[in-house]
Every structure is written in C-alpha cells, then in structure tokens.
PDB file of N, CA and C in Angstrom:
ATOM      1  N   UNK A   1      37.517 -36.085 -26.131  1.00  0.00           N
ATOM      2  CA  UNK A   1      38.300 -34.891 -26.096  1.00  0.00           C
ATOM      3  C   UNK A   1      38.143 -34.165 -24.774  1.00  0.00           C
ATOM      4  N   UNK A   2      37.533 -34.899 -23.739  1.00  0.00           N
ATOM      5  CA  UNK A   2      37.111 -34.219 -22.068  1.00  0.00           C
ATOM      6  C   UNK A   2      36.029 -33.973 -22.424  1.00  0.00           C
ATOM      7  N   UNK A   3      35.584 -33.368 -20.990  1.00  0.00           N
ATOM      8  CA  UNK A   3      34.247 -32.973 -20.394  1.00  0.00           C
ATOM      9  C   UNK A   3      34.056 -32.086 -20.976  1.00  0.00           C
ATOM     10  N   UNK A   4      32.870 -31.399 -21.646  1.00  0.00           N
ATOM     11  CA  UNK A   4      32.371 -29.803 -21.550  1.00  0.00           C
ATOM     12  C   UNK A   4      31.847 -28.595 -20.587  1.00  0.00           C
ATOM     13  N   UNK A   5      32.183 -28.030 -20.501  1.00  0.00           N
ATOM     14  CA  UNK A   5      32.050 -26.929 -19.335  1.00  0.00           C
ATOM     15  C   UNK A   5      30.358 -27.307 -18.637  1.00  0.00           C
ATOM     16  N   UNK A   6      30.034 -27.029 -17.571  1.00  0.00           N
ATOM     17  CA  UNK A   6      29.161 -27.467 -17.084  1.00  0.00           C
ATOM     18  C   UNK A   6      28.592 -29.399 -16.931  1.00  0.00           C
ATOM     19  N   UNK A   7      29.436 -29.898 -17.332  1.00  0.00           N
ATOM     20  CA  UNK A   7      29.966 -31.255 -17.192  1.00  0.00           C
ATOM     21  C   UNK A   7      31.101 -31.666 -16.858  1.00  0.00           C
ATOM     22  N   UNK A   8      31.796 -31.011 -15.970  1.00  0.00           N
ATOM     23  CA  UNK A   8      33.255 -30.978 -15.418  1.00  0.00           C
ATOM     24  C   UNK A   8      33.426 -31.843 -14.148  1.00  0.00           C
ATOM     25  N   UNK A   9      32.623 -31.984 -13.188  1.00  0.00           N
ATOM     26  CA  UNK A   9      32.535 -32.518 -12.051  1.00  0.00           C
ATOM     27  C   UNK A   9      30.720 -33.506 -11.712  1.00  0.00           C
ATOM     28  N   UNK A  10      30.931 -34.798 -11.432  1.00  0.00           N
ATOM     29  CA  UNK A  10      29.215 -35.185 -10.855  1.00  0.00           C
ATOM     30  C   UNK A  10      29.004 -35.086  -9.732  1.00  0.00           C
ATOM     31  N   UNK A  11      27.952 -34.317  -9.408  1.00  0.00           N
ATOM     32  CA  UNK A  11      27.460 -33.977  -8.165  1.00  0.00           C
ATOM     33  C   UNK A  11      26.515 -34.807  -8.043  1.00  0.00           C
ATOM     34  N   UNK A  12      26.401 -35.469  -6.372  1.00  0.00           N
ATOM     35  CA  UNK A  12      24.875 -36.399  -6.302  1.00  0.00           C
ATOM     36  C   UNK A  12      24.036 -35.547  -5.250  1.00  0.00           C
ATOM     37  N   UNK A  13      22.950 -35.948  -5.282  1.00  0.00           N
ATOM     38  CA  UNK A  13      22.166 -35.394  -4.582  1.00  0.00           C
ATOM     39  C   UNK A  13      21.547 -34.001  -4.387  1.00  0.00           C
ATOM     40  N   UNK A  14      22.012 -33.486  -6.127  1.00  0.00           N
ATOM     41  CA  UNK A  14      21.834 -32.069  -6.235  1.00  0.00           C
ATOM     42  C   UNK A  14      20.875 -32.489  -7.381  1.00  0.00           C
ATOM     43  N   UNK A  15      19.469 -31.057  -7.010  1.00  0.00           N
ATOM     44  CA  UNK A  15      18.076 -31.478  -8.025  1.00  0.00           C
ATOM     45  C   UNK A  15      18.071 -30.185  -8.478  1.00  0.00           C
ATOM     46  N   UNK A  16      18.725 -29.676 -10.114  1.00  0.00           N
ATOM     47  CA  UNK A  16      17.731 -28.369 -10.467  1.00  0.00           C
ATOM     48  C   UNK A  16      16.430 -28.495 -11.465  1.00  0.00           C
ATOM     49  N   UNK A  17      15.601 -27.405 -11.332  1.00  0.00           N
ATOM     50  CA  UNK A  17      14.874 -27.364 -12.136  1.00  0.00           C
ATOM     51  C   UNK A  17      14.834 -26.263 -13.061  1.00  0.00           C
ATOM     52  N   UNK A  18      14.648 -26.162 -14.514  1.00  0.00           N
ATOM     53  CA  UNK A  18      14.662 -25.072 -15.156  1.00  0.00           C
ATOM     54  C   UNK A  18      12.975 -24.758 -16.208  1.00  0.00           C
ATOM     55  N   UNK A  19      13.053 -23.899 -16.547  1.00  0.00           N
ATOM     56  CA  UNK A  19      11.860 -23.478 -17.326  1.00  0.00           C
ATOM     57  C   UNK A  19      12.502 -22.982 -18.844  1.00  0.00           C
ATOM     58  N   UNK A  20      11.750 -23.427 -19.856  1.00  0.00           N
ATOM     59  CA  UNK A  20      11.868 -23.198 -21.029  1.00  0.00           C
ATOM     60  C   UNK A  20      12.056 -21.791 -20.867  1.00  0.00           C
ATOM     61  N   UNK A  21      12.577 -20.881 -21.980  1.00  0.00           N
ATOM     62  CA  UNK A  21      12.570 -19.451 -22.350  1.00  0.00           C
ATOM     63  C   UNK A  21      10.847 -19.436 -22.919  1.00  0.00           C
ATOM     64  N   UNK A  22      10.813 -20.219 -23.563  1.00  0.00           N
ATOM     65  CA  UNK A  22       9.737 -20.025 -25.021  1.00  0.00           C
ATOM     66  C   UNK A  22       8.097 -20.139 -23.584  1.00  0.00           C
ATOM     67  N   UNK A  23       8.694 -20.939 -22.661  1.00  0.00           N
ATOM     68  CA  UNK A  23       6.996 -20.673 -21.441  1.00  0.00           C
ATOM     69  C   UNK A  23       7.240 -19.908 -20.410  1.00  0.00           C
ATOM     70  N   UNK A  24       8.037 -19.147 -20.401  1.00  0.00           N
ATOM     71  CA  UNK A  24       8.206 -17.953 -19.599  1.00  0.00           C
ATOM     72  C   UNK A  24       7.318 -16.840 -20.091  1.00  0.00           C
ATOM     73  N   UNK A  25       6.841 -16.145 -19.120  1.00  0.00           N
ATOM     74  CA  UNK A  25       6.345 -15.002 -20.218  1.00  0.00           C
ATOM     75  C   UNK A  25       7.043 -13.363 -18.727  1.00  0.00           C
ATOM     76  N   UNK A  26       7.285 -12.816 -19.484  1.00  0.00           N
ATOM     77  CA  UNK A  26       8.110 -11.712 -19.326  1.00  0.00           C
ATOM     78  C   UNK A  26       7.247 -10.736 -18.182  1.00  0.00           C
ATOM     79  N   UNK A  27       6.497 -10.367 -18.540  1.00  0.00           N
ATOM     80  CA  UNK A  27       5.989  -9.372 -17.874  1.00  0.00           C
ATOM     81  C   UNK A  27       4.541 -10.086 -17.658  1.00  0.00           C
ATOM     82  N   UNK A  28       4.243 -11.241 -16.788  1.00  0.00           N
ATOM     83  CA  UNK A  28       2.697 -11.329 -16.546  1.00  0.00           C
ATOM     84  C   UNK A  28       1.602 -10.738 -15.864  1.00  0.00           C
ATOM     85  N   UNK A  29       0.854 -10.193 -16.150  1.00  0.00           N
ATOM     86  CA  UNK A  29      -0.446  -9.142 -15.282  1.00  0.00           C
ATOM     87  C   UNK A  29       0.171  -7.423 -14.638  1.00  0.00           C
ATOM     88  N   UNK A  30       1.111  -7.551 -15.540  1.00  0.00           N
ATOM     89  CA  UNK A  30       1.582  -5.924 -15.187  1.00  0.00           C
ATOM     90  C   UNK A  30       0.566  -4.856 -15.234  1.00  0.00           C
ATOM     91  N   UNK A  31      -0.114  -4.842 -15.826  1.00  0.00           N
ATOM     92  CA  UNK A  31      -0.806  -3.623 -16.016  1.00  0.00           C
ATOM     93  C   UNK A  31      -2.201  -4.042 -14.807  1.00  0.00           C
ATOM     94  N   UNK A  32      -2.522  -5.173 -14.692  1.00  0.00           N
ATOM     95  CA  UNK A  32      -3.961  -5.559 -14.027  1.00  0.00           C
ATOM     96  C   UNK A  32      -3.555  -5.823 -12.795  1.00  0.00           C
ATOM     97  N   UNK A  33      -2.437  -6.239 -12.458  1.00  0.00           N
ATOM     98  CA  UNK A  33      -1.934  -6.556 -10.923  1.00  0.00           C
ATOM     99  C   UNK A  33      -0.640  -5.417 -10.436  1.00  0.00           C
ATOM    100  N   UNK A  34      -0.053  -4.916 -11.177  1.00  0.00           N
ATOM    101  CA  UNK A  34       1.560  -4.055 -11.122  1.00  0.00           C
ATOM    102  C   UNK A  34       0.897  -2.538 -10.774  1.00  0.00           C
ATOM    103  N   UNK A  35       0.108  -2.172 -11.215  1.00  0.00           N
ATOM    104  CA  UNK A  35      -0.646  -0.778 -11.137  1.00  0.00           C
ATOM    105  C   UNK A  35      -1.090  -0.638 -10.012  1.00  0.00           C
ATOM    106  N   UNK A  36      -2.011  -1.209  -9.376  1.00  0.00           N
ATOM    107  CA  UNK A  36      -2.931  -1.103  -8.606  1.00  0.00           C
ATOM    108  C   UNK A  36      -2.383  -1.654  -7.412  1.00  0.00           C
ATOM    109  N   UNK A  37      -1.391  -2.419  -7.193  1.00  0.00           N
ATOM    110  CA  UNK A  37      -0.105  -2.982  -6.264  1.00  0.00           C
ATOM    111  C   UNK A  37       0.558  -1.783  -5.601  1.00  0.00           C
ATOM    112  N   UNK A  38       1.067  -0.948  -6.773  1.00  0.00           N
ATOM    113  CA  UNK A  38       2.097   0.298  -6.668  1.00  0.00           C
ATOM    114  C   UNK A  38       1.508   2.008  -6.070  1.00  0.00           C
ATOM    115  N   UNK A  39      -0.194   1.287  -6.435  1.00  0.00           N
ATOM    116  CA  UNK A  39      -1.140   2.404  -5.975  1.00  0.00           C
ATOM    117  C   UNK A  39      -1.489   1.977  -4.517  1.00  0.00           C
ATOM    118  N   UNK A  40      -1.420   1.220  -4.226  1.00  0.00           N
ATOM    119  CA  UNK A  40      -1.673   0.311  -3.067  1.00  0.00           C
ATOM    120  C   UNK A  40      -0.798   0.828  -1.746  1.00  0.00           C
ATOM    121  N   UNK A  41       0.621   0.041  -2.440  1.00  0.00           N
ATOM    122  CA  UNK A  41       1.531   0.433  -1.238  1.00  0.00           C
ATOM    123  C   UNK A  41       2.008   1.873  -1.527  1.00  0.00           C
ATOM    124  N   UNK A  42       2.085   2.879  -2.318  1.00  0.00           N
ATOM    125  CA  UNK A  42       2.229   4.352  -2.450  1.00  0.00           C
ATOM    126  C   UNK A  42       0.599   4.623  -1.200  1.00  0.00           C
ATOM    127  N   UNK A  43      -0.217   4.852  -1.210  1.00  0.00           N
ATOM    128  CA  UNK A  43      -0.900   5.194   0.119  1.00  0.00           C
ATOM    129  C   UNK A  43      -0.770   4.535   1.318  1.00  0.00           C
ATOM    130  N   UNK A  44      -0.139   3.179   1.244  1.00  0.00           N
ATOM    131  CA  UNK A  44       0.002   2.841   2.677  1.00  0.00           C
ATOM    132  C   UNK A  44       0.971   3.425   3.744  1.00  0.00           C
ATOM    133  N   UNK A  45       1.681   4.080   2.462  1.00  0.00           N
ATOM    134  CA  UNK A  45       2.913   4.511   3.366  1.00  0.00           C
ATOM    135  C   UNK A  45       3.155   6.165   3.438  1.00  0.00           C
ATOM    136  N   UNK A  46       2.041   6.407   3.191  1.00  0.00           N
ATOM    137  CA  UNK A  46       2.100   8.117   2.974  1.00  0.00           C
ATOM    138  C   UNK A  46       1.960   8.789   3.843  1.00  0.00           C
ATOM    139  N   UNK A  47       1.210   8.253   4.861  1.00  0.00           N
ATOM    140  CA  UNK A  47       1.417   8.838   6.636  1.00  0.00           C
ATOM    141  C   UNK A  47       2.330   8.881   7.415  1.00  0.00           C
ATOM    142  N   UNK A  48       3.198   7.998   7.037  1.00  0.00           N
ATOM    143  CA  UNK A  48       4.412   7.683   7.217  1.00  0.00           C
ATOM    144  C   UNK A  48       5.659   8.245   6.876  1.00  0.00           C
ATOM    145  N   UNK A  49       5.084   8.775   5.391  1.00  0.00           N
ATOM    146  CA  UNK A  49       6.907   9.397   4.919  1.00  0.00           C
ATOM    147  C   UNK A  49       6.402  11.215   4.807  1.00  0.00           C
ATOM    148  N   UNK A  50       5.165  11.521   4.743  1.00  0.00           N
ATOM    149  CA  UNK A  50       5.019  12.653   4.312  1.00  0.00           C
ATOM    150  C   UNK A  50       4.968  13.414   5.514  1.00  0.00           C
ATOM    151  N   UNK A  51       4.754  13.117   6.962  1.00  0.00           N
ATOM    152  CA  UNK A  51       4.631  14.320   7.912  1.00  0.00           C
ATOM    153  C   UNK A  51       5.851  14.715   8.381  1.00  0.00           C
ATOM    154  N   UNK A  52       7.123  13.790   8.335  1.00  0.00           N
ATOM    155  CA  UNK A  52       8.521  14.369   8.792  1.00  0.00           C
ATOM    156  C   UNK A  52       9.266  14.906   7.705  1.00  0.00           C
ATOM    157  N   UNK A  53       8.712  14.672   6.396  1.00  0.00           N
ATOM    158  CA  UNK A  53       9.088  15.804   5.573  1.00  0.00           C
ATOM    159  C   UNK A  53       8.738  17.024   5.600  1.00  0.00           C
ATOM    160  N   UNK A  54       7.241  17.488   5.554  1.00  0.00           N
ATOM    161  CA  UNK A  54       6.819  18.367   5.772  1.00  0.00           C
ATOM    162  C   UNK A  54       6.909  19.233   6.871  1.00  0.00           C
ATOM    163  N   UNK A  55       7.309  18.468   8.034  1.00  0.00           N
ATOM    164  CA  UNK A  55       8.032  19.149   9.340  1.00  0.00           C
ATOM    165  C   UNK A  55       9.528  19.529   9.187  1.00  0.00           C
ATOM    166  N   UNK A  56      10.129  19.011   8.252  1.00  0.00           N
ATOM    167  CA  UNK A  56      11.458  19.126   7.983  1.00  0.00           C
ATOM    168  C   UNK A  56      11.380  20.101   7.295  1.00  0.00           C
ATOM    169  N   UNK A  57      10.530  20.710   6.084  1.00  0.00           N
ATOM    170  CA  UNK A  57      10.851  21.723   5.245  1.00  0.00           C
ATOM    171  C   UNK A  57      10.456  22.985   5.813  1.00  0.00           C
ATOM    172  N   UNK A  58       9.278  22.972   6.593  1.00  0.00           N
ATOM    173  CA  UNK A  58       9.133  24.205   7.473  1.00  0.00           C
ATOM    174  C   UNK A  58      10.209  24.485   8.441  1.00  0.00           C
ATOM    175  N   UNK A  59      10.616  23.340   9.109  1.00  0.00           N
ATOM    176  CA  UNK A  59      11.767  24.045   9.774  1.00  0.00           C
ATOM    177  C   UNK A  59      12.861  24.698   9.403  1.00  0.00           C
ATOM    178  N   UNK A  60      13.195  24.020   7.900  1.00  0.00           N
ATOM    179  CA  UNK A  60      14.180  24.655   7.021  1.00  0.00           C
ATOM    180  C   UNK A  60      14.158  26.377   6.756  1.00  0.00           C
ATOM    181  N   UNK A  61      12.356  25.946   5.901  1.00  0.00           N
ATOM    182  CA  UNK A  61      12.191  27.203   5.577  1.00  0.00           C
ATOM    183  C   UNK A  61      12.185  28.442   6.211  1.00  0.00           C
ATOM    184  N   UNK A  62      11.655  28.121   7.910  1.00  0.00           N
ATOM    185  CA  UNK A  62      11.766  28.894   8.867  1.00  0.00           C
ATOM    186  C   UNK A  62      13.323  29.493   9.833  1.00  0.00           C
ATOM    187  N   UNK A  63      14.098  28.472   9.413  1.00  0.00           N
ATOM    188  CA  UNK A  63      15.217  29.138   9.751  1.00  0.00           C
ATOM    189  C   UNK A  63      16.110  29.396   8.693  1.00  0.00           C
ATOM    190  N   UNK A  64      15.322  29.478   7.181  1.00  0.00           N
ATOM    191  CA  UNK A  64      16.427  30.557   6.295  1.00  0.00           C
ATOM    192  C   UNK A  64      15.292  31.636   6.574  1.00  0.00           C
ATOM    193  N   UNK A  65      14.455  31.801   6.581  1.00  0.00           N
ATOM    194  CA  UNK A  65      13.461  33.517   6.726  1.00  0.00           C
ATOM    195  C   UNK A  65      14.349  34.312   8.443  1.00  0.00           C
ATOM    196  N   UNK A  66      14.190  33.266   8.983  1.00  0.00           N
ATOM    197  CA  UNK A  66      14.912  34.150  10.765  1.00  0.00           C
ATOM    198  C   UNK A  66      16.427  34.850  10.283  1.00  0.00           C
ATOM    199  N   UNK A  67      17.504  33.546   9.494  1.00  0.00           N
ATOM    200  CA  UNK A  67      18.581  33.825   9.118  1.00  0.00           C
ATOM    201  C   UNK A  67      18.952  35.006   8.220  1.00  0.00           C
ATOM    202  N   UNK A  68      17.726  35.427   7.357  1.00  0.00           N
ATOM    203  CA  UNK A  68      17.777  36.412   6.548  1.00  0.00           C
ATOM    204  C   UNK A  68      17.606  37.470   7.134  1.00  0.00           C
ATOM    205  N   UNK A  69      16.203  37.355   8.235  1.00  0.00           N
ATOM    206  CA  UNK A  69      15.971  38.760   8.922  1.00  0.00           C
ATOM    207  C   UNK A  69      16.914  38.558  10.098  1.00  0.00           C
ATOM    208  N   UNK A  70      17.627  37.889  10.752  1.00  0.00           N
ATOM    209  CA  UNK A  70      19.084  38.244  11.661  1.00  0.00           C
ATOM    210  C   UNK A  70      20.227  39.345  10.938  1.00  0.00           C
ATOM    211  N   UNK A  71      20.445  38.736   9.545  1.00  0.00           N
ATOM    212  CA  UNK A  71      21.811  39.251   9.258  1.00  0.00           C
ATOM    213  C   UNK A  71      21.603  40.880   8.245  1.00  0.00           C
ATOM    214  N   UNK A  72      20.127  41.136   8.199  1.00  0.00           N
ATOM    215  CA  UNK A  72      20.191  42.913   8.264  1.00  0.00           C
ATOM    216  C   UNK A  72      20.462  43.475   9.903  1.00  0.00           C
ATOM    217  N   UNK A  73      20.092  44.791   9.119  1.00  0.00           N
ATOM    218  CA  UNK A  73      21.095  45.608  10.225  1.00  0.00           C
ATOM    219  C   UNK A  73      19.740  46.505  10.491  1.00  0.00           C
ATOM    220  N   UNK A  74      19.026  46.886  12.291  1.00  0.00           N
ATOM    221  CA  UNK A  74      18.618  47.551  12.539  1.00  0.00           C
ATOM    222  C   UNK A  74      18.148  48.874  12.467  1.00  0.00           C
ATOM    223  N   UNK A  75      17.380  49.593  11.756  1.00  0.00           N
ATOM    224  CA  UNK A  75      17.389  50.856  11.009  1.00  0.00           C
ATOM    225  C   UNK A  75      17.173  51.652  12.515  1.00  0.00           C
ATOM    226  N   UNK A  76      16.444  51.629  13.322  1.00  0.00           N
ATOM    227  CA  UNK A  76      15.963  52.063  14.915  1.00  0.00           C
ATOM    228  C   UNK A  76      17.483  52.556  15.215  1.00  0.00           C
ATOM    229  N   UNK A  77      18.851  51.471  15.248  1.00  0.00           N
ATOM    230  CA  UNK A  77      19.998  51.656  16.028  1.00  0.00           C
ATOM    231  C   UNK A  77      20.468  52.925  15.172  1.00  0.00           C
ATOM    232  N   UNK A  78      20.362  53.534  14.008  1.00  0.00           N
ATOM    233  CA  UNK A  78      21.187  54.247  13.550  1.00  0.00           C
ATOM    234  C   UNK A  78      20.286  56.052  13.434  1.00  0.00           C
ATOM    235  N   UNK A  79      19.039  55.674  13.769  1.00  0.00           N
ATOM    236  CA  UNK A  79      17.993  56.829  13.479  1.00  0.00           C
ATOM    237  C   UNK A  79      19.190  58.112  14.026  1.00  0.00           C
ATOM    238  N   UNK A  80      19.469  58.307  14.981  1.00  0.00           N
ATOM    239  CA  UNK A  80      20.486  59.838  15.344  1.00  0.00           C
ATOM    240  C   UNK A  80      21.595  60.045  14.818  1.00  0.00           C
ATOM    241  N   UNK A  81      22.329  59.070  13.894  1.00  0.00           N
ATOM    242  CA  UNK A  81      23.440  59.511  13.563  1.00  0.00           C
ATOM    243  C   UNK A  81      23.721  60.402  12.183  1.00  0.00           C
ATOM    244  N   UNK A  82      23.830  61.565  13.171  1.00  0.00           N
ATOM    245  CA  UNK A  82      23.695  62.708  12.116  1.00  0.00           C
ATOM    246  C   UNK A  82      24.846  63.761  12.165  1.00  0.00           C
TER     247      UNK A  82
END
C-alpha cells in the first residue's frame, strides 16, 4: 500500500543514533551539579554587570534631584516685590 512516512526515500551513508525514552533520565544531578554551577557563574560575573549599573542609577538619580531643584523658582529673585 507504499512507503510509510519516514520510509519515503533511502538515504546511504547517513548514521543516526537514538536513545530509548525509558534510559533517558530527565533532569540528572540538578540539584548537586545545577545549583552550585548557577552559584558559580552568578559571582563570576558580578564585577562585571554590577558597577555600570550602579554608575548608571546614580547618574539617573542625580540628574532627576538637579532636574527637580532646576525647575523651582528662586525665592532670593522675588524677596522686594512688594
């Protein structure tokens, strides 16, 4: 009645290999190798990502405090108007 899907064409010289479902195992050494991996590279890179943030938010923060004290209005300029 024909070929079945994945038996449609022979290819030579092509090698796969597959693994059972049932000897796979899903998540191996997560907790004993995945933890301590993630703790690992989280400090390697913390010198790295944390000082141009922290230079970034002061600068932020420092030019909304200037921006706030720019856009009042001088109490000195108005002292004589009487």
């Amino acid at each position: 009645m024909g070929k079945h899907f994945g038996n449609l064409a022979r290819v030579r010289h092509v090698i796969s290999y597959s693994l059972s479902p049932f000897e796979q195992q899903a998540f191996p050494n997560v907790v004993s190798h995945g933890v301590p991996n993630v703790g690992r590279r989280f400090a390697s890179q913390v010198l790295r990502v944390v000082p141009p943030l922290a230079l970034g938010y002061l600068i932020y923060s420092w030019g909304t405090q200037e921006f706030e004290r720019l856009k009042r209005k001088n109490p000195a300029d108005y002292e004589h108007d009487q």
